[in-house]
C-alpha atoms as a PDB file:
ATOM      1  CA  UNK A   1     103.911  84.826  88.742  1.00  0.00           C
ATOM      2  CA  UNK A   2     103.320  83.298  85.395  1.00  0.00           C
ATOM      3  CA  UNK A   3      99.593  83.056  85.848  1.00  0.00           C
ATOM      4  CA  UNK A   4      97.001  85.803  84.852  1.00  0.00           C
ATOM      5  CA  UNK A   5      97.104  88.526  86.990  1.00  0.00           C
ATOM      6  CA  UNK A   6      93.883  90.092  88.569  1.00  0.00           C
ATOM      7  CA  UNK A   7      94.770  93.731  88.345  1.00  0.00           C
ATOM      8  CA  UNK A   8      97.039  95.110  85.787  1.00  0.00           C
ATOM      9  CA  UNK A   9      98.507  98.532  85.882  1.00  0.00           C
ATOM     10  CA  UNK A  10      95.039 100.177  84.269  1.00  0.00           C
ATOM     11  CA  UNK A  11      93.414  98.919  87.213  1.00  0.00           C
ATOM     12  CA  UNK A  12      95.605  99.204  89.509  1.00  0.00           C
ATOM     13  CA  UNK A  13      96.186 103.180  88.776  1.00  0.00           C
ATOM     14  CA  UNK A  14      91.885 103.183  88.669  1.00  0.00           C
ATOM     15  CA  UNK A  15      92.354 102.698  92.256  1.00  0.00           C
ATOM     16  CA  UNK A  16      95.532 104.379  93.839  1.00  0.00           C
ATOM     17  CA  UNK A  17      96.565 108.164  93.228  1.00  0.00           C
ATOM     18  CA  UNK A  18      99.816 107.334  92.164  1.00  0.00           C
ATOM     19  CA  UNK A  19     101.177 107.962  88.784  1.00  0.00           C
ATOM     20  CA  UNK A  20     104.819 106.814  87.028  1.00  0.00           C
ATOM     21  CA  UNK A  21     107.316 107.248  88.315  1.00  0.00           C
ATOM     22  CA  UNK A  22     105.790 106.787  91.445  1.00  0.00           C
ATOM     23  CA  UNK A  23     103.641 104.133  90.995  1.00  0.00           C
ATOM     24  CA  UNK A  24     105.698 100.856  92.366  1.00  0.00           C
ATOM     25  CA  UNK A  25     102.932  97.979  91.783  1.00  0.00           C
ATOM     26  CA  UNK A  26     102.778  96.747  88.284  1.00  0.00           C
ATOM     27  CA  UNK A  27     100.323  93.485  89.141  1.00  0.00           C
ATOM     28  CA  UNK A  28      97.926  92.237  91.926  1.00  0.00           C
ATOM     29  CA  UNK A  29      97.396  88.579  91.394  1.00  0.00           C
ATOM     30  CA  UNK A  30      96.003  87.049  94.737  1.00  0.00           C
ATOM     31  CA  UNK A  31      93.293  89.433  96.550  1.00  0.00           C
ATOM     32  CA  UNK A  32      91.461  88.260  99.577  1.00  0.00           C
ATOM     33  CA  UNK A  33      89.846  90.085 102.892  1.00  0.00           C
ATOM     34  CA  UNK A  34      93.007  89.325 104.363  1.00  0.00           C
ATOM     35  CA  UNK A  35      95.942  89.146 102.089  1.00  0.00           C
ATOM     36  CA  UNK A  36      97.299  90.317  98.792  1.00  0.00           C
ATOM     37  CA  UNK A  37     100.029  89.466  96.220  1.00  0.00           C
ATOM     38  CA  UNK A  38     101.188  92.223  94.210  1.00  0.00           C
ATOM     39  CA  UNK A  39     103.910  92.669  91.651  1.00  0.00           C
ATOM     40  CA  UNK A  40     106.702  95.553  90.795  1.00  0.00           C
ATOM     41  CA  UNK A  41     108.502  94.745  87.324  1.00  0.00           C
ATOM     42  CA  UNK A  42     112.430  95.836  88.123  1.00  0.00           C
ATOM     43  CA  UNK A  43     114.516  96.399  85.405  1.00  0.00           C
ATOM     44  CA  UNK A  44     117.952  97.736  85.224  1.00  0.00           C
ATOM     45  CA  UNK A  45     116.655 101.251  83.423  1.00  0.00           C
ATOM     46  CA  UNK A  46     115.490 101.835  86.679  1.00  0.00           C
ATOM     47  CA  UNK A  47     116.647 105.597  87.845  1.00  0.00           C
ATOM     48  CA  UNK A  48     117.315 104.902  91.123  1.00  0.00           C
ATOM     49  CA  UNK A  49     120.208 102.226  89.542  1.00  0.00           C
ATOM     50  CA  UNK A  50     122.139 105.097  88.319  1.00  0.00           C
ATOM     51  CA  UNK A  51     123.244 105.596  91.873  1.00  0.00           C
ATOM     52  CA  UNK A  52     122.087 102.975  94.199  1.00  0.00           C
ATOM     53  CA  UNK A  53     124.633 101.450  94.052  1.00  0.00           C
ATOM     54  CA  UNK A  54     126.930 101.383  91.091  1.00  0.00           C
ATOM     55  CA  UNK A  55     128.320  97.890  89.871  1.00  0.00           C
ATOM     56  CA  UNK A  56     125.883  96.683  92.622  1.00  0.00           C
ATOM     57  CA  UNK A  57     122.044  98.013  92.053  1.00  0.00           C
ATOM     58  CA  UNK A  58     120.260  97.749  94.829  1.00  0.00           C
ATOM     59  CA  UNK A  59     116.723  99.003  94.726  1.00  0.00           C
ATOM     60  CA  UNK A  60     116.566 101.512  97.679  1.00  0.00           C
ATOM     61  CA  UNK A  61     114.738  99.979 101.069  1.00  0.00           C
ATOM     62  CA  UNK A  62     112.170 103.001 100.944  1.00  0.00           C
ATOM     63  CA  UNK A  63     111.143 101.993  97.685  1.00  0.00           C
ATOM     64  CA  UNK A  64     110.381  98.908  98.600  1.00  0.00           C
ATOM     65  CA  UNK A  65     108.271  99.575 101.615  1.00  0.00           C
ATOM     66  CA  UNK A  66     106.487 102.057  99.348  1.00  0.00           C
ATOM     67  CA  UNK A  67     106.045  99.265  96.667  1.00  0.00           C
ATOM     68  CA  UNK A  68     104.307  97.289 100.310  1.00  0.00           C
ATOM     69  CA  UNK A  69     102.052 100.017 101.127  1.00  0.00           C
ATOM     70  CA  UNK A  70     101.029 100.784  97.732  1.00  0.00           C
ATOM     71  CA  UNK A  71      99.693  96.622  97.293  1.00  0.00           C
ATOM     72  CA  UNK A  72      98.354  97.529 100.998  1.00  0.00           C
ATOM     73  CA  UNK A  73      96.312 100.071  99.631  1.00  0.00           C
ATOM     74  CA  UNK A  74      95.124  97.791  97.418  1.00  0.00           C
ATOM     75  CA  UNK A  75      93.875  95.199  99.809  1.00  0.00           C
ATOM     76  CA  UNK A  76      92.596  98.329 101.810  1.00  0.00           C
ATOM     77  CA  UNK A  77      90.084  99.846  99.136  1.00  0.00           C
ATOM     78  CA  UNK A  78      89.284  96.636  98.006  1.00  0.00           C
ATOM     79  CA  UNK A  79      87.069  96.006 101.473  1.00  0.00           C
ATOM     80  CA  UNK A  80      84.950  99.445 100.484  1.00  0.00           C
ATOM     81  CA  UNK A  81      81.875  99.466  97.774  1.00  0.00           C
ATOM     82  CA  UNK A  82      83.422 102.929  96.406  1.00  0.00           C
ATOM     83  CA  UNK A  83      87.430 102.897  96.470  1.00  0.00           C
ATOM     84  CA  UNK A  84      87.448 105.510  93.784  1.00  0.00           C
ATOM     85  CA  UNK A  85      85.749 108.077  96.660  1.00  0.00           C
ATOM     86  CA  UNK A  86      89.033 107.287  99.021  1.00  0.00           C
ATOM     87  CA  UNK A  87      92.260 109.510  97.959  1.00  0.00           C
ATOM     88  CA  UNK A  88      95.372 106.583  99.736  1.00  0.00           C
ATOM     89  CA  UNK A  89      98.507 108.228 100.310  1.00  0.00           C
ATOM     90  CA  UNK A  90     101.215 106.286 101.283  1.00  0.00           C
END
């Protein structure tokens, strides 16, 4: 995760609707037909902390099966010539 990623968060937000504090994919560094490799930065001034669980943060399971379909999406537009004409939801 050290290396230089493809997408950053610029491009990343070029392509999926989602906006802070929504937005769960900071980095896509490997993008292929058939796979991707995307990145969420976690730190501990995350909102969900406050409650999830305190003196054990957890980030909550839903958020990170949104932070999967979100690098999904990704890999989804990414096989179409016009991704900013598709509106993902996920």
């Amino acid at each position: 995760m050290n290396q230089e990623p493809l997408m950053d968060v610029t491009q990343i937000m070029d392509m999926l609707p989602h906006r802070q504090p929504f937005l769960l994919l900071d980095k896509v560094f490997e993008l292929t037909d058939h796979h991707v490799v995307g990145m969420k930065n976690v730190t501990m001034n995350e909102e969900f902390f406050k409650g999830h669980f305190p003196g054990a943060p957890v980030m909550p399971g839903v958020l990170i099966v949104e932070a999967m379909a979100q690098t999904g999406g990704i890999l989804v537009l990414s096989t179409v010539p016009d991704p900013e004409n598709y509106l993902t939801f996920s």
